[in-house]
Protein backbone atom coordinates (compact mmCIF):
# COMPACT_ATOMS: atom_id res chain seq x y z
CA UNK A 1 -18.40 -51.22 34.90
CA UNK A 2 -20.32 -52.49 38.20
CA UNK A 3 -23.66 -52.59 36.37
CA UNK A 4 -23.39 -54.12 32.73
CA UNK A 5 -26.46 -54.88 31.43
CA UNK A 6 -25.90 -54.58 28.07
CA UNK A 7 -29.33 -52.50 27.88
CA UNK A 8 -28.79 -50.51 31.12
CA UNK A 9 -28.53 -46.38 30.30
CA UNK A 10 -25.08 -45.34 30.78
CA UNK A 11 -25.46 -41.87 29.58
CA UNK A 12 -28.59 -40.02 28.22
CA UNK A 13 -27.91 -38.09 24.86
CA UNK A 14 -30.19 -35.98 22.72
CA UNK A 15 -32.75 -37.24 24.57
CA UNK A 16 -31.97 -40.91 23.83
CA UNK A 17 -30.47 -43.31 26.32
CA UNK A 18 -26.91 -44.62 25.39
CA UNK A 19 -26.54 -48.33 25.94
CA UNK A 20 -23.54 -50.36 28.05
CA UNK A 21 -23.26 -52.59 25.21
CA UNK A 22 -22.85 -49.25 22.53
CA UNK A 23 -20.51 -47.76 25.17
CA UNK A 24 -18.35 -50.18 25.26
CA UNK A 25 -18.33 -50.98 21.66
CA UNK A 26 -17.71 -47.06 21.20
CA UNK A 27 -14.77 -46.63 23.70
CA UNK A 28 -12.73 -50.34 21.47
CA UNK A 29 -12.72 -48.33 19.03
CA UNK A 30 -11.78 -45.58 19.76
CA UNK A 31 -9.02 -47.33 21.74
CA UNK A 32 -7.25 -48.96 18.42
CA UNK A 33 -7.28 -45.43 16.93
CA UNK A 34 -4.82 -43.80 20.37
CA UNK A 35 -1.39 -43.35 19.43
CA UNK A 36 1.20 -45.27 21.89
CA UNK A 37 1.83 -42.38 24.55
CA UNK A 38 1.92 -42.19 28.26
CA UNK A 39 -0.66 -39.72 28.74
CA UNK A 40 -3.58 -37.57 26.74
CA UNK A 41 -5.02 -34.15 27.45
CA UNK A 42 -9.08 -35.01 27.48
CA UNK A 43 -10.26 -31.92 26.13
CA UNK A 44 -14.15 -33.47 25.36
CA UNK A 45 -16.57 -30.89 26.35
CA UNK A 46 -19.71 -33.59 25.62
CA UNK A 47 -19.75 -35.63 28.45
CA UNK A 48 -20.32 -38.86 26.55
CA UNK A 49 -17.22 -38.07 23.90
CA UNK A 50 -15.19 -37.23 27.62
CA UNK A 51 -16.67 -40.90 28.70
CA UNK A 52 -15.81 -42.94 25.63
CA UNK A 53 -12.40 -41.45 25.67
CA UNK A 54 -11.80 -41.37 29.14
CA UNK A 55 -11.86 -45.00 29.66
CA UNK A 56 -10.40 -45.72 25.52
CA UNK A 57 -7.20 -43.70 26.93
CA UNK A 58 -7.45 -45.95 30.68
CA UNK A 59 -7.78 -49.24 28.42
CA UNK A 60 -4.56 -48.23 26.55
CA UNK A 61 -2.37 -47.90 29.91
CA UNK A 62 -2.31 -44.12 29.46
CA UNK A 63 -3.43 -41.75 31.92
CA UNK A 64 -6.45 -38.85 31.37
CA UNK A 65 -4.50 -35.38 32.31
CA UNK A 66 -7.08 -33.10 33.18
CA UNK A 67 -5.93 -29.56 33.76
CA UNK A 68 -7.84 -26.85 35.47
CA UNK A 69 -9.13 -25.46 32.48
CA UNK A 70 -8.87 -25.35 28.84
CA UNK A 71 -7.22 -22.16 28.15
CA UNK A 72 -4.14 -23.14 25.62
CA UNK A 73 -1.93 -22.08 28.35
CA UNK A 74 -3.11 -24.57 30.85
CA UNK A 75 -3.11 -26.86 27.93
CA UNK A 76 0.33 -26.76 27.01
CA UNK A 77 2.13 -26.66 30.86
CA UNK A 78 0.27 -30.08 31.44
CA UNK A 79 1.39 -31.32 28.20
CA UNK A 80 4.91 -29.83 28.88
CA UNK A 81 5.22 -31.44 32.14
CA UNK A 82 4.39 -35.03 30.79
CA UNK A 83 6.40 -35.17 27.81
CA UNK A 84 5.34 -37.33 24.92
CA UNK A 85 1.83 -36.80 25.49
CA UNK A 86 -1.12 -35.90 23.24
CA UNK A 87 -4.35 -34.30 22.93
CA UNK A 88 -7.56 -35.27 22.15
CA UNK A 89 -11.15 -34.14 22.15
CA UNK A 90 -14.71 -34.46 19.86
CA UNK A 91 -14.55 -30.96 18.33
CA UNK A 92 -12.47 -29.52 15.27
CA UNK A 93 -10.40 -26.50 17.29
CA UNK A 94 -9.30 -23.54 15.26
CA UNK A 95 -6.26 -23.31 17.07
CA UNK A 96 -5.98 -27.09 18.60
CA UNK A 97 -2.97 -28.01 20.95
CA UNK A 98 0.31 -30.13 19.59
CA UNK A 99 -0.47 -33.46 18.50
CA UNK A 100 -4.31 -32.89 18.93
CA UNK A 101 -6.25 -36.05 18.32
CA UNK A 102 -10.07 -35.50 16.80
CA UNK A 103 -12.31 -37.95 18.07
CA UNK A 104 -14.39 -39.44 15.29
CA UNK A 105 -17.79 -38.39 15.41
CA UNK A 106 -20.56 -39.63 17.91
CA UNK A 107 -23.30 -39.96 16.00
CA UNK A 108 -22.65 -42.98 14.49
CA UNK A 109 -21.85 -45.40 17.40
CA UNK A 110 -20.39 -48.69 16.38
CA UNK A 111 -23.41 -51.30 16.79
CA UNK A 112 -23.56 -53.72 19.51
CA UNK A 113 -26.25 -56.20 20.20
CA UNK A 114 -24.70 -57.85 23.14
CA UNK A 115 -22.39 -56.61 26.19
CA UNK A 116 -19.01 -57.51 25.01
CA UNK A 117 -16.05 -58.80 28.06
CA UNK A 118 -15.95 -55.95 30.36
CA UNK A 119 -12.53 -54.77 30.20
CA UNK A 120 -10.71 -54.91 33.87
CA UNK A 121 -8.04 -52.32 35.25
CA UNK A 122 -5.29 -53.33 37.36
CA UNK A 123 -6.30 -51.22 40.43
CA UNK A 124 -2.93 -49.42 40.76
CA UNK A 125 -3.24 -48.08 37.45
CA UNK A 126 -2.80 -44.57 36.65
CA UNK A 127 -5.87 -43.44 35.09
CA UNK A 128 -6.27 -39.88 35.58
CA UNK A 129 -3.82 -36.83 36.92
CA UNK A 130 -6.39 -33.77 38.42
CA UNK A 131 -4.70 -30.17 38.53
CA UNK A 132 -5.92 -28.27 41.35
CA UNK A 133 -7.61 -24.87 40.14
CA UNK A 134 -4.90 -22.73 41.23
CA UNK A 135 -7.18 -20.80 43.48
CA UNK A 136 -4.64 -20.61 45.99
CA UNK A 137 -1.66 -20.42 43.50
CA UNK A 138 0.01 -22.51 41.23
CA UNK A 139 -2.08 -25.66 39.68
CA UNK A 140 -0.98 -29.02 40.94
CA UNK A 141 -1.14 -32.63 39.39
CA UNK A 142 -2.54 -35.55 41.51
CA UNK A 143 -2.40 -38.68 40.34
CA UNK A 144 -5.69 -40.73 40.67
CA UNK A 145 -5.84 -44.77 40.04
CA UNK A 146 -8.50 -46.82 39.16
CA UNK A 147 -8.44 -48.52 42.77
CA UNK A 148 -8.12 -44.64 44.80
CA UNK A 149 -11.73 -44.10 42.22
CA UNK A 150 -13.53 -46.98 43.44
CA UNK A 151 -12.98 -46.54 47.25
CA UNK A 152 -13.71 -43.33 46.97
CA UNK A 153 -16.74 -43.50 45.34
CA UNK A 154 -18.14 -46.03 47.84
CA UNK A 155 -18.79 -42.76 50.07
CA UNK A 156 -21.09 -40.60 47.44
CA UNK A 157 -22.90 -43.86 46.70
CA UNK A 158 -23.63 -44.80 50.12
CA UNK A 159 -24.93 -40.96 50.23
CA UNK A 160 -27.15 -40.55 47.16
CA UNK A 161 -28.59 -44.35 47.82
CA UNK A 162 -29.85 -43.37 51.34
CA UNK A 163 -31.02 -39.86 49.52
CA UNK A 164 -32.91 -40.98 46.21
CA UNK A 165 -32.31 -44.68 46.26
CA UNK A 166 -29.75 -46.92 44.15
CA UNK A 167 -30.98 -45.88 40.57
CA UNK A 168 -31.15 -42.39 38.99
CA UNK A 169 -30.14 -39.81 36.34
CA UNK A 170 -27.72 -37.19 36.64
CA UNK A 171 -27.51 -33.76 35.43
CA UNK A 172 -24.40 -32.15 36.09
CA UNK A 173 -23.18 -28.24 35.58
CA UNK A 174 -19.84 -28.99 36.19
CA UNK A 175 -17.34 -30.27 33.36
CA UNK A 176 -15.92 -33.86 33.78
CA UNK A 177 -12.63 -32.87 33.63
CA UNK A 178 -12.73 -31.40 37.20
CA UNK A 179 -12.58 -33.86 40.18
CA UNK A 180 -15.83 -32.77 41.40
CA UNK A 181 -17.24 -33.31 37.76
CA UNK A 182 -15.14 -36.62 37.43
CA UNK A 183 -16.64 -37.88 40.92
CA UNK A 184 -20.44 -36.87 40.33
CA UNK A 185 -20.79 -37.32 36.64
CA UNK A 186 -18.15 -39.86 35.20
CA UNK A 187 -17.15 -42.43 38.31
CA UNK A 188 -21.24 -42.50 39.05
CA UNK A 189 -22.35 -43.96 35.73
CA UNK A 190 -19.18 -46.16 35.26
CA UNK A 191 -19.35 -48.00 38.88
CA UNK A 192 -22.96 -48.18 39.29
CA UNK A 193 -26.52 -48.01 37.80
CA UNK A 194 -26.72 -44.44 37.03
CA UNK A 195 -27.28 -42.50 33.65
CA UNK A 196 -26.01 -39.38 33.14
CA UNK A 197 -27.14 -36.40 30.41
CA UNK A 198 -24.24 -36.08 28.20
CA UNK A 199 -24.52 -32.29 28.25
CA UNK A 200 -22.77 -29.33 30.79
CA UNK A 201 -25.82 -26.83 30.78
CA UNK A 202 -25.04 -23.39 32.36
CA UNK A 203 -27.95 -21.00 31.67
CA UNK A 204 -30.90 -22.03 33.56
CA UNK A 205 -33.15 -22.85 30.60
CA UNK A 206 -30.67 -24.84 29.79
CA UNK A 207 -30.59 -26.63 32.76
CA UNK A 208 -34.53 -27.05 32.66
CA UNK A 209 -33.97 -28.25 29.49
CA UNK A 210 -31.42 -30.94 30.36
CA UNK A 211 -33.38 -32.14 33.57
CA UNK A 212 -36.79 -32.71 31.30
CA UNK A 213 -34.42 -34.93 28.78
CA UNK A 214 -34.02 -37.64 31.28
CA UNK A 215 -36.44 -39.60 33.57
CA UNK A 216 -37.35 -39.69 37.51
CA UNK A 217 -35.63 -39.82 39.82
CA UNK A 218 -33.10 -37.08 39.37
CA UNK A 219 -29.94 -35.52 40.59
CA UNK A 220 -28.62 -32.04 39.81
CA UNK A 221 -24.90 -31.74 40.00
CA UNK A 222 -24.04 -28.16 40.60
CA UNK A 223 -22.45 -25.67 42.57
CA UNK A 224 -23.41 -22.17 44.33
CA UNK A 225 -22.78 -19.64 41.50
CA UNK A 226 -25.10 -21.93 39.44
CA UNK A 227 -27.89 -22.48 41.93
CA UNK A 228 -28.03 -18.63 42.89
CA UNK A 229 -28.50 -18.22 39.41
CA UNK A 230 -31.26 -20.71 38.89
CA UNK A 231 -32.80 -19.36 41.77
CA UNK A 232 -32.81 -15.32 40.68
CA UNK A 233 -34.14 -16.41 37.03
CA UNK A 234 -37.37 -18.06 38.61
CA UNK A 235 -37.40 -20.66 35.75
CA UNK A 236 -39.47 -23.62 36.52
CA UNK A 237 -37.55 -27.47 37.19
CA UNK A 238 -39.08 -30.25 36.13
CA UNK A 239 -39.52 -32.34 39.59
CA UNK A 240 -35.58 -33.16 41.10
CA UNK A 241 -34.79 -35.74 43.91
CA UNK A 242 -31.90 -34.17 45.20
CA UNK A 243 -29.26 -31.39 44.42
CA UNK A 244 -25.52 -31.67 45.26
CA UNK A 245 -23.14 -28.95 45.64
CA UNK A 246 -19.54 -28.35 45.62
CA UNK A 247 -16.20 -25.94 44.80
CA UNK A 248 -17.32 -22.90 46.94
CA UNK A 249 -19.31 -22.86 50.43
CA UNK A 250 -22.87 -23.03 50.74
CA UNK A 251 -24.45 -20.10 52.31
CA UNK A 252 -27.25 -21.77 54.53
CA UNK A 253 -30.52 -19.13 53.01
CA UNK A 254 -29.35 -20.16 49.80
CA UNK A 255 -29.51 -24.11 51.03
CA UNK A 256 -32.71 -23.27 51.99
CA UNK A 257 -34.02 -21.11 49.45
CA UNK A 258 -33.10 -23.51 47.26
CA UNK A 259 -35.08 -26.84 49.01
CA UNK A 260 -37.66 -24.86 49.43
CA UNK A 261 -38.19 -23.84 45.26
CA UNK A 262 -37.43 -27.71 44.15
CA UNK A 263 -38.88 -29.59 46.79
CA UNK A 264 -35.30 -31.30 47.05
CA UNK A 265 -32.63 -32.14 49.41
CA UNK A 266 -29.52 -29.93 49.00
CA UNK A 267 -26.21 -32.12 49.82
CA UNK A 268 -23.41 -30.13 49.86
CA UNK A 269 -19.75 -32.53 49.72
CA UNK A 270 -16.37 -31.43 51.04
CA UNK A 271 -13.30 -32.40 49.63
CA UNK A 272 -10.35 -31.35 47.09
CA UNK A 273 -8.48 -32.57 43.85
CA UNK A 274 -6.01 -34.51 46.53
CA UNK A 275 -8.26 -36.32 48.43
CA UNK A 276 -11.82 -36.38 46.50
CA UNK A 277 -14.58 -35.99 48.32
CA UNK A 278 -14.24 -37.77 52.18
CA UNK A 279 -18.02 -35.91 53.93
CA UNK A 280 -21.20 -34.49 53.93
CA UNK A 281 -23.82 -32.63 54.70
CA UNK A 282 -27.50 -31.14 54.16
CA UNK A 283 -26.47 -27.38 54.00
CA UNK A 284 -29.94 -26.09 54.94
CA UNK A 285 -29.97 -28.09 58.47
CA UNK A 286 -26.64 -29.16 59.36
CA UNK A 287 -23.82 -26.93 60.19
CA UNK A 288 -20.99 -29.99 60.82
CA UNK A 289 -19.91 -32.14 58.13
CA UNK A 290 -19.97 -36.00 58.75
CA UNK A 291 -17.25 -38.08 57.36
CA UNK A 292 -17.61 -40.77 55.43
CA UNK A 293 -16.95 -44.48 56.65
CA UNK A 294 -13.17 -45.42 57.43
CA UNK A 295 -12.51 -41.37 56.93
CA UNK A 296 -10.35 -40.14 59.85
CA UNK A 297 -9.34 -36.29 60.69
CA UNK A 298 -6.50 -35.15 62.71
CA UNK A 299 -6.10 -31.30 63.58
CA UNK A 300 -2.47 -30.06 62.98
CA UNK A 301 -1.12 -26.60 63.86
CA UNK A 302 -1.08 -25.34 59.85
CA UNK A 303 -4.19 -27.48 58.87
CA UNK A 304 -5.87 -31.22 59.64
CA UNK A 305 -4.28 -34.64 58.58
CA UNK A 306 -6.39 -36.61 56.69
CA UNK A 307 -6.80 -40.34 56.55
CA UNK A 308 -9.30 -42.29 53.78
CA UNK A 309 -9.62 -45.21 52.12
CA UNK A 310 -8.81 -43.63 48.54
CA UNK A 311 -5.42 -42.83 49.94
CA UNK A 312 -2.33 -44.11 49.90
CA UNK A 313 -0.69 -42.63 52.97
CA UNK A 314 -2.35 -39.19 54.82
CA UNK A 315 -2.76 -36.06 53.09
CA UNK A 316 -2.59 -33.05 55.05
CA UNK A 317 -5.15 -30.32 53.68
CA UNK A 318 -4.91 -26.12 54.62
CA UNK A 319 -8.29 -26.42 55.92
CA UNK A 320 -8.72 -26.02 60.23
CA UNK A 321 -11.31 -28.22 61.55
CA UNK A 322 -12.80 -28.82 64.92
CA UNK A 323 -13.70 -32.09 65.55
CA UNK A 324 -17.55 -33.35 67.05
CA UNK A 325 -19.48 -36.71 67.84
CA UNK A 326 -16.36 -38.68 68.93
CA UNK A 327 -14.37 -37.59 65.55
CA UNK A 328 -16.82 -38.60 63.19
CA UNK A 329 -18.08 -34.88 62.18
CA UNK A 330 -16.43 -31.42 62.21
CA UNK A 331 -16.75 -27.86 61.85
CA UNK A 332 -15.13 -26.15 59.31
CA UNK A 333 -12.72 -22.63 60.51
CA UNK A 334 -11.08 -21.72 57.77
CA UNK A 335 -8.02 -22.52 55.79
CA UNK A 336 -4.64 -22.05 57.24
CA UNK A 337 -3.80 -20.11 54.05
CA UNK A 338 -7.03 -17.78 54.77
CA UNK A 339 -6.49 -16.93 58.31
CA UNK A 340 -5.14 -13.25 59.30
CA UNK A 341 -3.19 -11.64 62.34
CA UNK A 342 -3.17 -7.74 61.82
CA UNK A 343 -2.06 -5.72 64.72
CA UNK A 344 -3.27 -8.40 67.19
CA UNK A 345 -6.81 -9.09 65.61
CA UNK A 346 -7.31 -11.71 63.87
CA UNK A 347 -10.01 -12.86 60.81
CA UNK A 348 -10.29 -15.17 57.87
CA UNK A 349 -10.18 -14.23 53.95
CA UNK A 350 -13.77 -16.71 53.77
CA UNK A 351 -15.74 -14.61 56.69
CA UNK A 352 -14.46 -11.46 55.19
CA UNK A 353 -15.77 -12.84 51.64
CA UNK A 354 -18.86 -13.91 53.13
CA UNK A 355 -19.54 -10.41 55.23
CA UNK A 356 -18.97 -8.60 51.47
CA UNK A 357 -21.15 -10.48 49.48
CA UNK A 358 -23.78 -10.30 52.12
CA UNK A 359 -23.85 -6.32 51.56
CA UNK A 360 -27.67 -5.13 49.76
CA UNK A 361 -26.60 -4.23 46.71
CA UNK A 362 -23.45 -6.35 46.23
CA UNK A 363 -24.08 -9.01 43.63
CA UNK A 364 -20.74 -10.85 44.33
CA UNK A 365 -17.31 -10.26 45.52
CA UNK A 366 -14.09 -11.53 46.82
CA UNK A 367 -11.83 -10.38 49.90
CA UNK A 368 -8.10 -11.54 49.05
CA UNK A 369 -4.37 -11.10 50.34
CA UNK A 370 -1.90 -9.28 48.03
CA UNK A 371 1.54 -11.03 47.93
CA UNK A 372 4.00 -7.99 48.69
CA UNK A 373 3.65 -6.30 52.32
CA UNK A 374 4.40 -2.73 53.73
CA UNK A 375 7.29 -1.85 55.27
CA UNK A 376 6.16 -3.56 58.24
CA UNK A 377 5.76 -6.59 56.43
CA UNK A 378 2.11 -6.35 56.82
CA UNK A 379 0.26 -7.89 53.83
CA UNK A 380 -2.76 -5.70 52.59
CA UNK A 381 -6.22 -7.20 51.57
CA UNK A 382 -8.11 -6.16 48.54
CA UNK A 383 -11.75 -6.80 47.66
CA UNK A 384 -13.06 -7.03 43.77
CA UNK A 385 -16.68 -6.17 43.84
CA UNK A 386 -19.42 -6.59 41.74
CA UNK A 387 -21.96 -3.68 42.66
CA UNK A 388 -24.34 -1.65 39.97
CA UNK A 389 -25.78 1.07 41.27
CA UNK A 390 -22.96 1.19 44.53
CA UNK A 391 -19.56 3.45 44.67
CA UNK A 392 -16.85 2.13 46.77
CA UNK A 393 -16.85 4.52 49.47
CA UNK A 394 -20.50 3.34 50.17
CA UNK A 395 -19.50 -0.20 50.22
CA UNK A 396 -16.40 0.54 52.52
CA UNK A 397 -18.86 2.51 55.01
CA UNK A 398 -21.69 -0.59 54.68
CA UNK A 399 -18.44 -3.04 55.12
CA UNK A 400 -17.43 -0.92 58.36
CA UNK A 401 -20.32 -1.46 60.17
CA UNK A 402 -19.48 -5.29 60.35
CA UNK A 403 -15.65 -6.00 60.39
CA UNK A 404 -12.74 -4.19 62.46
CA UNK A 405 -11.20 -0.98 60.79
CA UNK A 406 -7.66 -3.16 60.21
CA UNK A 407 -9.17 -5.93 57.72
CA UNK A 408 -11.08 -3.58 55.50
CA UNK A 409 -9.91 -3.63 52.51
CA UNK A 410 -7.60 -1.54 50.55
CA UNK A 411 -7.83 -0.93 47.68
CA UNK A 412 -11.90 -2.31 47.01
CA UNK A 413 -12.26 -1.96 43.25
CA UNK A 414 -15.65 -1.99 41.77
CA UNK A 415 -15.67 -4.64 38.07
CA UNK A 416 -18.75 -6.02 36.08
CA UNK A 417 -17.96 -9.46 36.61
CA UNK A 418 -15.27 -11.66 38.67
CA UNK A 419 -13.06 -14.33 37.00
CA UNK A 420 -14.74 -17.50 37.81
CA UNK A 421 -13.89 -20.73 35.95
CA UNK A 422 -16.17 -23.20 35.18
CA UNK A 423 -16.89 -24.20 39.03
CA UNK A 424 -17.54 -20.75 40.02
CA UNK A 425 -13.73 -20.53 41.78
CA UNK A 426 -11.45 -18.11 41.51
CA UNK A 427 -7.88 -18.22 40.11
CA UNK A 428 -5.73 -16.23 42.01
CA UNK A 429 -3.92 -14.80 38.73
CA UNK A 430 -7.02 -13.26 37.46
CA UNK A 431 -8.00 -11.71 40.46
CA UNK A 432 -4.28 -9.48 40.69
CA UNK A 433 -4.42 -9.26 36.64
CA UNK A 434 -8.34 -7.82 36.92
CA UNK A 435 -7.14 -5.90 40.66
């Protein structure tokens, strides 16, 4: 822990601020209860229970697997794939995973008075494996360790300092267990002096609700779905210093829609589960992203090279770029994955996806490529949409008017709701199981 006061707020909880010195006494003991093991599931929804036992499991040499959600089935291929491992998590499941630990209750911290040692990791420690979402197919693990956290870190620091200054509260939407979550609402508190409300509200009373339970200045955590959603219920925010936003893009009227209800700066962060987050921008007046410092992007034909201080050699993302200012911002294209060549014409799944949703009457909606072609070998797109009070035909005819003939989609199937997870993406299982 950078900061260790033994008074300083690590995390805010029922309204009550959550000492260093009672973290730390929390997360020894849990620690002596862990079973030897290489690795545990962290299935804690409360975001001080995923705290405590993220770093208990990191002080026993083990490593946090987070998968991309908590469905059993996503539950047990992560366990599966790191054999001997166990679960554990602050609630009593009906149905809980093998070797399920319960965490004992939080109520009750263990005592503490004064800051006891601050534990130190070895920085190439394993201390957390992300799965991607499987939004582009099958989940992934990526190792994270303690040393890969800290550098990458530095970046959203140096951001929110020069945004709302070096101490503040967060409220996040997002659960812990994805990167995004794990960068803005776990790494914050534990490297520097920032609190953070132990709770994941969705529904935007909620989120009121959450924002009022911890003092100026403060930082909403959140993504598009949820700030839409915020906006169209008109609820009133207690005053915020900034909002950051993540997992899908940012259209720029909701940016400034949104700055313009809160009185807020909207940062929007690029990154992925591989690399964690490496630039920036403010969505409502900035189209190019800058990097962060010692963050270097090279273009390749099937998607751009990327070199950061969090990584151990360069990853190479799906994502096409076009690089600005002497390398040091870029444009965003597309993803290599997203891009299409029908009959000579080409598009991209995201502008297709953006032209549908921006239809009156469409509420939301995906364009996506099926995996088995036409006889020509020809892969057809097909668009979910969510649309009360339209009929397909009249979307088709609306969707005509802005895209070529060749990428509309077939078949466009009208649902009540899409399959988001948690960060508003979209699996692409459920969207052929709901197609």
């Amino acid at each position: 822990m950078a900061a260790g006061q033994p008074d300083r707020a690590v995390v805010w909880r029922r309204g009550e601020p959550v000492n260093a010195a009672r973290f730390l006494a929390h997360v020894q003991a849990v620690a002596e209860q862990l079973p030897a093991a290489p690795a545990a599931v962290n299935l804690c929804e409360d975001r001080y229970a995923f705290l405590v036992a993220f770093c208990a499991v990191a002080l026993r040499g083990q490593a946090n697997l987070l998968p991309s959600s908590r469905a059993p089935q996503a539950v047990a291929e992560v366990m599966a794939a790191h054999p001997g491992s166990y679960a554990l998590g602050e609630l009593a499941l009906d149905a809980p995973p093998s070797h399920y630990r319960h965490l004992p209750g939080l109520m009750d911290p263990p005592q503490a008075e004064s800051l006891a040692e601050i534990p130190s990791l070895p920085a190439d420690q394993v201390v957390a494996i992300g799965y991607t979402s499987g939004s582009t197919g099958v989940p992934k693990g990526n190792p994270k360790t303690w040393g890969s956290f800290n550098a990458s870190n530095t970046g959203n620091l140096r951001m929110l300092h020069a945004s709302v200054g070096r101490h503040f509260h967060v409220v996040a939407t997002v659960p812990p267990q994805h990167m995004y979550g794990m960068e803005m609402s776990v790494l914050l508190p534990l490297l520097d002096d920032v609190a953070v409300h132990a709770g994941r509200p969705l529904l935007p009373a909620d989120v009121a609700a959450a924002l009022s339970d911890v003092p100026a200045p403060r930082v909403l955590v959140t993504t598009p779905v949820h700030l839409r959603a915020l906006l169209e219920s008109g609820v009133a925010l207690p005053p915020i210093d900034a909002m950051v936003s993540a997992t899908a893009p940012m259209p720029v009227d909701l940016a400034q829609a949104a700055e313009a209800r809160f009185g807020a700066p909207l940062l929007e962060v690029f990154g992925s589960t591989e690399t964690c987050v490496f630039a920036s921008r403010r969505s409502a007046l900035d189209e190019p992203w800058a990097l962060y410092d010692d963050v270097q992007l090279h273009p390749q034909p099937d998607g751009t090279q990327v070199r950061a201080p969090q990584l151990d050699e360069p990853m190479t993302l799906a994502d096409i770029v076009t690089l600005h200012d002497g390398g040091r911002r870029f444009r965003l294209c597309g993803r290599h994955s997203d891009l299409l060549d029908i009959a000579g014409k080409r598009a991209s799944l995201g502008d297709l996806t953006r032209r549908l949703q921006a239809i009156p009457g469409v509420q939301d909606g995906v364009v996506f490529q099926l995996e088995s072609g036409d006889a020509l070998g020809v892969h057809r797109i097909a668009a979910l949409a969510v649309a009360p009070g339209l009929d397909e035909q009249a979307i088709l005819e609306a969707f005509r008017q802005s895209v070529d003939p060749v990428f509309l989609p077939r078949p466009l199937k009208l649902v009540d709701s899409l399959p988001r997870n948690e960060t508003g993406k979209l699996p692409r299982a459920a969207l052929l199981a709901l197609l």
